[in-house]
C-alpha atoms as a PDB file:
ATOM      1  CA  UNK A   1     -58.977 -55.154 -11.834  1.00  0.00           C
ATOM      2  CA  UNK A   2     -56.939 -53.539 -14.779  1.00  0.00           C
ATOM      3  CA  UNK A   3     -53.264 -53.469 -14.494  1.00  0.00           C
ATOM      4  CA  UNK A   4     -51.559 -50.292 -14.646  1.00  0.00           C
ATOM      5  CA  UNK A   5     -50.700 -49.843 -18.435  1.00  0.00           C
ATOM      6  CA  UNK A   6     -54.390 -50.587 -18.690  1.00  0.00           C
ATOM      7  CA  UNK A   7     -55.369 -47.620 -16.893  1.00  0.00           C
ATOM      8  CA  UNK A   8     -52.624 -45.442 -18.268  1.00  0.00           C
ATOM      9  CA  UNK A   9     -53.924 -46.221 -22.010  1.00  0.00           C
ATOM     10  CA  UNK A  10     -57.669 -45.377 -20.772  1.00  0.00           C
ATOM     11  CA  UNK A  11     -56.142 -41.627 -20.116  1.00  0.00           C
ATOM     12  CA  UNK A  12     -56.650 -38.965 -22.295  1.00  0.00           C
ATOM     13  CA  UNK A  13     -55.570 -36.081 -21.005  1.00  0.00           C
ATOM     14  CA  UNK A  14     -51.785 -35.504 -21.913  1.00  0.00           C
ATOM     15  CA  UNK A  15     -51.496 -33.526 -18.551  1.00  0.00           C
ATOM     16  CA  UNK A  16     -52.792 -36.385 -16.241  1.00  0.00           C
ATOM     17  CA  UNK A  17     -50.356 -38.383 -18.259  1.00  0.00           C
ATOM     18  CA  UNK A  18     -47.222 -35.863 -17.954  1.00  0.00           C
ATOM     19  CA  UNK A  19     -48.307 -35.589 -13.465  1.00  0.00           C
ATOM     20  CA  UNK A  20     -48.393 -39.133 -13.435  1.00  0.00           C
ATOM     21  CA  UNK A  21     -44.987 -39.814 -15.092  1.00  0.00           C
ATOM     22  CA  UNK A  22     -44.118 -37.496 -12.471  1.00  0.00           C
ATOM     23  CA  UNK A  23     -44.984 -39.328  -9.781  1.00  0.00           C
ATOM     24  CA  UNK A  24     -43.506 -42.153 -10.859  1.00  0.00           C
ATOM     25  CA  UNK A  25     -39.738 -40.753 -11.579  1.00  0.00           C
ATOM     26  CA  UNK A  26     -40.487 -39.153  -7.973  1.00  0.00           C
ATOM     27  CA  UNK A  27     -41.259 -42.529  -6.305  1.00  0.00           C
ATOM     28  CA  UNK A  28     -38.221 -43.950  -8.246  1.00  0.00           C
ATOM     29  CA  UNK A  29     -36.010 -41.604  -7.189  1.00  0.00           C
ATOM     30  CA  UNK A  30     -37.099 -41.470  -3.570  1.00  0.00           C
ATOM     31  CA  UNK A  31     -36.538 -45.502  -3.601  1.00  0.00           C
ATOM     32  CA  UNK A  32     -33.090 -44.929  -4.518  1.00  0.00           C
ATOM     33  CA  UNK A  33     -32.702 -42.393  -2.009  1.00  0.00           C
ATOM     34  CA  UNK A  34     -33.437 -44.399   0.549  1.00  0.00           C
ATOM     35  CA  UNK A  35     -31.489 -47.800  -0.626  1.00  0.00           C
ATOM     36  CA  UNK A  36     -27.886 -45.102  -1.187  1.00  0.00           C
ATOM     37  CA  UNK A  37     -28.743 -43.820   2.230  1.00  0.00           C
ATOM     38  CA  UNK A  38     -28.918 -47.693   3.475  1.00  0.00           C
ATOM     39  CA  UNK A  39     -25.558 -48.925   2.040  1.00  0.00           C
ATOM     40  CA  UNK A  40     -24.036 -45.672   3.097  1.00  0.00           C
ATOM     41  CA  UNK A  41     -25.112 -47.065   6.584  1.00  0.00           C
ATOM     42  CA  UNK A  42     -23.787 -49.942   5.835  1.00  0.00           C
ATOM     43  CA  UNK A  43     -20.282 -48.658   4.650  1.00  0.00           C
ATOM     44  CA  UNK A  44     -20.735 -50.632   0.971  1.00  0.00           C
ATOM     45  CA  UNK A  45     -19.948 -47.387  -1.037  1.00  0.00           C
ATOM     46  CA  UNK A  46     -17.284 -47.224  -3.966  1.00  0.00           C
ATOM     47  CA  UNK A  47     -14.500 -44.757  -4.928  1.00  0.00           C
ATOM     48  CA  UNK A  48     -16.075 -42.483  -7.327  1.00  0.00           C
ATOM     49  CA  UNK A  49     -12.815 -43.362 -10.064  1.00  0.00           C
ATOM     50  CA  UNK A  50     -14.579 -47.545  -9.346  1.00  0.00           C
ATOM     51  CA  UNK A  51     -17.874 -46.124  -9.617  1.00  0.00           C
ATOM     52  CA  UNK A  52     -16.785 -44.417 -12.493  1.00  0.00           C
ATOM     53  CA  UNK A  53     -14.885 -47.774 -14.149  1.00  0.00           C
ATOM     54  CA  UNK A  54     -17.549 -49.566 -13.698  1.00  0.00           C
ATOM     55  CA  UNK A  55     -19.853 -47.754 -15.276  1.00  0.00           C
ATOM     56  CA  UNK A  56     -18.174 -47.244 -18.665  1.00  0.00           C
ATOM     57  CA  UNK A  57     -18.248 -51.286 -19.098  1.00  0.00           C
END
């Protein structure tokens, strides 16, 4: 079974290739969805001035 850059580099088509990045940011996205909705749940959220901090280090 080929892995999945092997069956990326078989495609030709730049359209197939722009749906199926597509897809992929979507699933991506929709994964971190679902775990912001879960700590949310859970209460393990940040300030947005810590979020912030932390993210200019």
């Amino acid at each position: 079974m080929l892995s999945l850059s092997e069956c990326l580099m078989k495609i030709r088509e730049t359209s197939t290739l722009e749906k199926v990045e597509k897809l992929v940011i979507q699933v991506e996205m929709e994964a971190r969805t679902k775990e912001s909705l879960k700590a949310i749940e859970k209460g393990d959220v940040l300030a947005i001035d810590d979020f912030k901090k932390e993210n200019e280090q």
